[in-house]
Every structure is written in structure tokens, then in C-alpha cells.
C-alpha atoms as a PDB file:
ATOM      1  CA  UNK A   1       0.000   0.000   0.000  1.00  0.00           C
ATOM      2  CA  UNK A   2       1.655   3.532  -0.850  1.00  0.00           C
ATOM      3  CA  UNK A   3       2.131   6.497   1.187  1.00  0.00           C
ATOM      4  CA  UNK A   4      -0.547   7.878  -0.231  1.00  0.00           C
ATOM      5  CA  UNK A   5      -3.138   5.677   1.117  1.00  0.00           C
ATOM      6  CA  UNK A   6      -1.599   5.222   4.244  1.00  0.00           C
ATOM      7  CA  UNK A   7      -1.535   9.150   4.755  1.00  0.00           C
ATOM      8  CA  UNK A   8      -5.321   8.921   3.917  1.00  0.00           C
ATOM      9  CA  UNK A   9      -6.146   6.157   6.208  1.00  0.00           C
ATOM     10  CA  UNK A  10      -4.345   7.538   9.288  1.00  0.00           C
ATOM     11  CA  UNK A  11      -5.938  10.877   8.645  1.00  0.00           C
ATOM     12  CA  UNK A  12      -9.778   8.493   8.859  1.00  0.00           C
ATOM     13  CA  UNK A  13      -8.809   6.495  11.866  1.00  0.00           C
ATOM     14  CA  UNK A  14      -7.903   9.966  13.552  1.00  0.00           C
ATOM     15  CA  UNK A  15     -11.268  11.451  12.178  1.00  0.00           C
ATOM     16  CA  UNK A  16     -13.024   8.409  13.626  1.00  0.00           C
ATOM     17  CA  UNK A  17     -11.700   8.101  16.784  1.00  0.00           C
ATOM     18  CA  UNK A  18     -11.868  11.879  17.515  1.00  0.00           C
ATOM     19  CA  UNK A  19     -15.858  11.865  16.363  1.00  0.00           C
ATOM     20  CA  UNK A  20     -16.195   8.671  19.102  1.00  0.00           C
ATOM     21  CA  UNK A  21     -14.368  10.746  21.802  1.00  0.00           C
ATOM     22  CA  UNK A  22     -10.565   8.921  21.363  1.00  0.00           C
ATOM     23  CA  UNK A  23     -11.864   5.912  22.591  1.00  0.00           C
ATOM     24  CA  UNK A  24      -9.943   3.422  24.930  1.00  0.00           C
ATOM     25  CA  UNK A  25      -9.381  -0.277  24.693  1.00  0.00           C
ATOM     26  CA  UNK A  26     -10.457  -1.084  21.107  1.00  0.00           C
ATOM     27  CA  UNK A  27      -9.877  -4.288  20.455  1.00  0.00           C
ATOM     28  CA  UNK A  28      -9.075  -5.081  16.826  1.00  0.00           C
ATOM     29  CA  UNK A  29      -7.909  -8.281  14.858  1.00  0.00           C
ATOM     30  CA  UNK A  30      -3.942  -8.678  14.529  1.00  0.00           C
ATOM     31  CA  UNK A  31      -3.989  -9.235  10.446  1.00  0.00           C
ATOM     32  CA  UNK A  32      -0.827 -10.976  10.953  1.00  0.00           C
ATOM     33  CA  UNK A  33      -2.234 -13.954  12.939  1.00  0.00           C
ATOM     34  CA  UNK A  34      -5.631 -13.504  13.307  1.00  0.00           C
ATOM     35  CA  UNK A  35      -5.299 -13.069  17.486  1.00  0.00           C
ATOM     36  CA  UNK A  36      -6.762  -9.925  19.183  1.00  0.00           C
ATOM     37  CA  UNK A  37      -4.831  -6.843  20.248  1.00  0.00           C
ATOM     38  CA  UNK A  38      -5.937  -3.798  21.917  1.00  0.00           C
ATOM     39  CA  UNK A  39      -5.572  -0.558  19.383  1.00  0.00           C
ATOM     40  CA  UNK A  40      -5.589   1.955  22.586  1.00  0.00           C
ATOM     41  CA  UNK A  41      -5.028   0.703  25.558  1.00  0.00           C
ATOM     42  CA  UNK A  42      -7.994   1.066  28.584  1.00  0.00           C
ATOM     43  CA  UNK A  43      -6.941   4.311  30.359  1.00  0.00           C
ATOM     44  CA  UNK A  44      -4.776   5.706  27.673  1.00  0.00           C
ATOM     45  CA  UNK A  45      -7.398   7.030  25.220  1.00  0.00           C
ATOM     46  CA  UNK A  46      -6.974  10.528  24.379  1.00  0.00           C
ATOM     47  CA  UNK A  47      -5.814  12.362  21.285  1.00  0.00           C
ATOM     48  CA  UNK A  48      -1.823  11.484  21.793  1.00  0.00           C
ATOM     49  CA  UNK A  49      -2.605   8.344  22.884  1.00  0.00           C
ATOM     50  CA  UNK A  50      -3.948   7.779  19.431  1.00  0.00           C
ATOM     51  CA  UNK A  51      -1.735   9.681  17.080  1.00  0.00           C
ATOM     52  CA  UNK A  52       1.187   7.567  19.120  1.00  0.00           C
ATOM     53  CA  UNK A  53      -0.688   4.097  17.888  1.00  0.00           C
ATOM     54  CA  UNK A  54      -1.071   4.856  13.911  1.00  0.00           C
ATOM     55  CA  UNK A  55       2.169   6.096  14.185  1.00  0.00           C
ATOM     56  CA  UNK A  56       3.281   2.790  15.671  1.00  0.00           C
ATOM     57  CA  UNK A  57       1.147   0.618  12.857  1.00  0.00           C
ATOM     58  CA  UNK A  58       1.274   0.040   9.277  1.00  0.00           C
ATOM     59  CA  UNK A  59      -1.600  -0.069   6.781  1.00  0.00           C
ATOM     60  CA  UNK A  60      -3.303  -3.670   7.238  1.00  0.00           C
ATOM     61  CA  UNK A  61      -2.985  -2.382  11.722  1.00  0.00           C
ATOM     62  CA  UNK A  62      -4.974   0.774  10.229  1.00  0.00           C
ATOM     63  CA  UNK A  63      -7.526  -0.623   8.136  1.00  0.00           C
ATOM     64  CA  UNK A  64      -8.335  -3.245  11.263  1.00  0.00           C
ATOM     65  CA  UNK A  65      -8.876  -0.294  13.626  1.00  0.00           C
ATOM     66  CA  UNK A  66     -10.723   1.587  10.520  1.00  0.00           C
ATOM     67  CA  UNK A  67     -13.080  -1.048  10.296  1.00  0.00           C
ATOM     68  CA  UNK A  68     -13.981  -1.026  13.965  1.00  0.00           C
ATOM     69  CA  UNK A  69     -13.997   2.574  14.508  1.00  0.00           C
ATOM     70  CA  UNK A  70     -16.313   3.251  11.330  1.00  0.00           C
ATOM     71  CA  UNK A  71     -19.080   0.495  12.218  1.00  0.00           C
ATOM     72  CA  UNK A  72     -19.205   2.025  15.667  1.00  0.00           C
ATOM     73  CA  UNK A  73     -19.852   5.374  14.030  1.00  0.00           C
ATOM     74  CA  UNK A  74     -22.815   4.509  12.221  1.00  0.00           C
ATOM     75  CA  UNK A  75     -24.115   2.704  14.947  1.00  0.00           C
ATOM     76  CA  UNK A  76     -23.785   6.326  16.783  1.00  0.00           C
ATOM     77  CA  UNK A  77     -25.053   8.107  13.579  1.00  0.00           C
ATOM     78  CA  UNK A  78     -28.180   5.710  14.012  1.00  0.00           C
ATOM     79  CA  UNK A  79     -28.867   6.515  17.555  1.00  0.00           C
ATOM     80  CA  UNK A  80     -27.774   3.462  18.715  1.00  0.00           C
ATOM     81  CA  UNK A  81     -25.357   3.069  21.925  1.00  0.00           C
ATOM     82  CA  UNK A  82     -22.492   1.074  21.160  1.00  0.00           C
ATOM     83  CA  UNK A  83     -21.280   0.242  24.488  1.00  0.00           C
ATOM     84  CA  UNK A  84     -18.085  -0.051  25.933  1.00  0.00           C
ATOM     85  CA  UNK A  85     -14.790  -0.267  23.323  1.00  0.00           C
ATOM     86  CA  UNK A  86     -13.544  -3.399  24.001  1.00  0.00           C
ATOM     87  CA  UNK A  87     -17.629  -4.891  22.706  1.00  0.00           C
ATOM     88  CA  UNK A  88     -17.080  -2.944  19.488  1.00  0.00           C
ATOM     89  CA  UNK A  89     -15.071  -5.741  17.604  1.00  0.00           C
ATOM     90  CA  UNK A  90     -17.646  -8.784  18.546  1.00  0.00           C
ATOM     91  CA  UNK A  91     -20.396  -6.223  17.478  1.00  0.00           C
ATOM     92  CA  UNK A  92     -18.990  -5.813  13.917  1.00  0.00           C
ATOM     93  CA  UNK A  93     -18.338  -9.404  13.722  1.00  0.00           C
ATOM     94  CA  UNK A  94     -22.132 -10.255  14.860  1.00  0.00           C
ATOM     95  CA  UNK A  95     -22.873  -7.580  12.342  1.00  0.00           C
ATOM     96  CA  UNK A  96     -20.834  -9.309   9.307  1.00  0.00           C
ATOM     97  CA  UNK A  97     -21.787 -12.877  10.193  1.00  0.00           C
ATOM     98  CA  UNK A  98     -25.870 -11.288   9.922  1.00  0.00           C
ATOM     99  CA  UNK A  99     -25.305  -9.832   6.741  1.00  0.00           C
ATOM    100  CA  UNK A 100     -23.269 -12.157   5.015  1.00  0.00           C
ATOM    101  CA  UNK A 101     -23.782 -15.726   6.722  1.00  0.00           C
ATOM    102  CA  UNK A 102     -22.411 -17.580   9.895  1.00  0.00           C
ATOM    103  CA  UNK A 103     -18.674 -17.201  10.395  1.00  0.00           C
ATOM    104  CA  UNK A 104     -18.650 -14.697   7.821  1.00  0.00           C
ATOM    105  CA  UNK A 105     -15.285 -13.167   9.897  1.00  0.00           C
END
């Protein structure tokens, strides 16, 4: 992925995550192994906090987070509480797997 996109896709993730309030303890898939990490850790949201983790990650990191962060925010847009950060992954998932079949994720 070029700089390009990765410039464009830090610059959503930071969007995101400043509309949701710079969120702590997302959880997000690891794309390298398919375990679960923690994007921001509890207790360290905040804008720095975030700006020091897309710093840290390169584009598949971002477009995990991304993912997350932008189902959460329609769920907001829709009125709908989306409950603490570290639900927001299984939430998605559940989503995914109701749209597009059982184990979709």
C-alpha cells in the first residue's frame, strides 16, 4: 500500500476516533495472525494516545482499527449506543456474520 493511502487512512482512523471521543481499549484483529490486540489501551485514550498508535502501525494495523472505529460510528449516527470499546469488535463481527452468513469473519 503507498504512502498515499496510508496518509489517507491515518488521517480516517484519527477522524473516527476523535468523532467517538478517542476511545480506549479497542480491540481489533492482529492481520498478521488472526489473534486480538488492543488498538488503545484502557486508560490511555486521548488524542496522543492515538496519534502515538497509527504512528506505531502500518496499513493492514490501520484498516483493522478503521473497520472497527467506522461500524461504531454509524451505529452512533443511528442513535444506537455502542457500548463499551472493548464490545465494538464482537459487534462488527455479529454484524458481518448477519449480513453475510455464519462465520462470515
Amino acid at each position: 500500500m503507498g504512502e498515499a493511502r496510508r496518509r489517507k487512512l491515518t488521517a480516517d482512523v484519527l477522524a473516527l476516533a476523535k468523532a467517538l471521543g478517542w476511545p480506549a481499549g479497542v480491540t481489533v484483529d492482529d492481520p498478521s495472525d488472526d489473534s486480538l490486540i488492543t488498538a488503545v489501551a484502557g486508560g490511555e485514550g486521548g488524542e496522543s494516545a492515538w496519534r502515538e498508535w497509527v504512528a506505531a502501525y502500518d496499513a493492514d494495523w490501520l484498516t483493522s482499527v478503521w473497520s472497527v472505529l467506522d461500524y461504531v460510528q454509524l451505529l452512533v449516527e443511528h442513535g444506537i449506543d455502542p457500548g463499551p470499546p472493548a464490545t465494538w469488535l464482537d459487534q462488527e463481527r455479529a454484524s458481518l456474520d448477519a449480513i453475510y452468513g455464519e462465520d462470515y469473519v
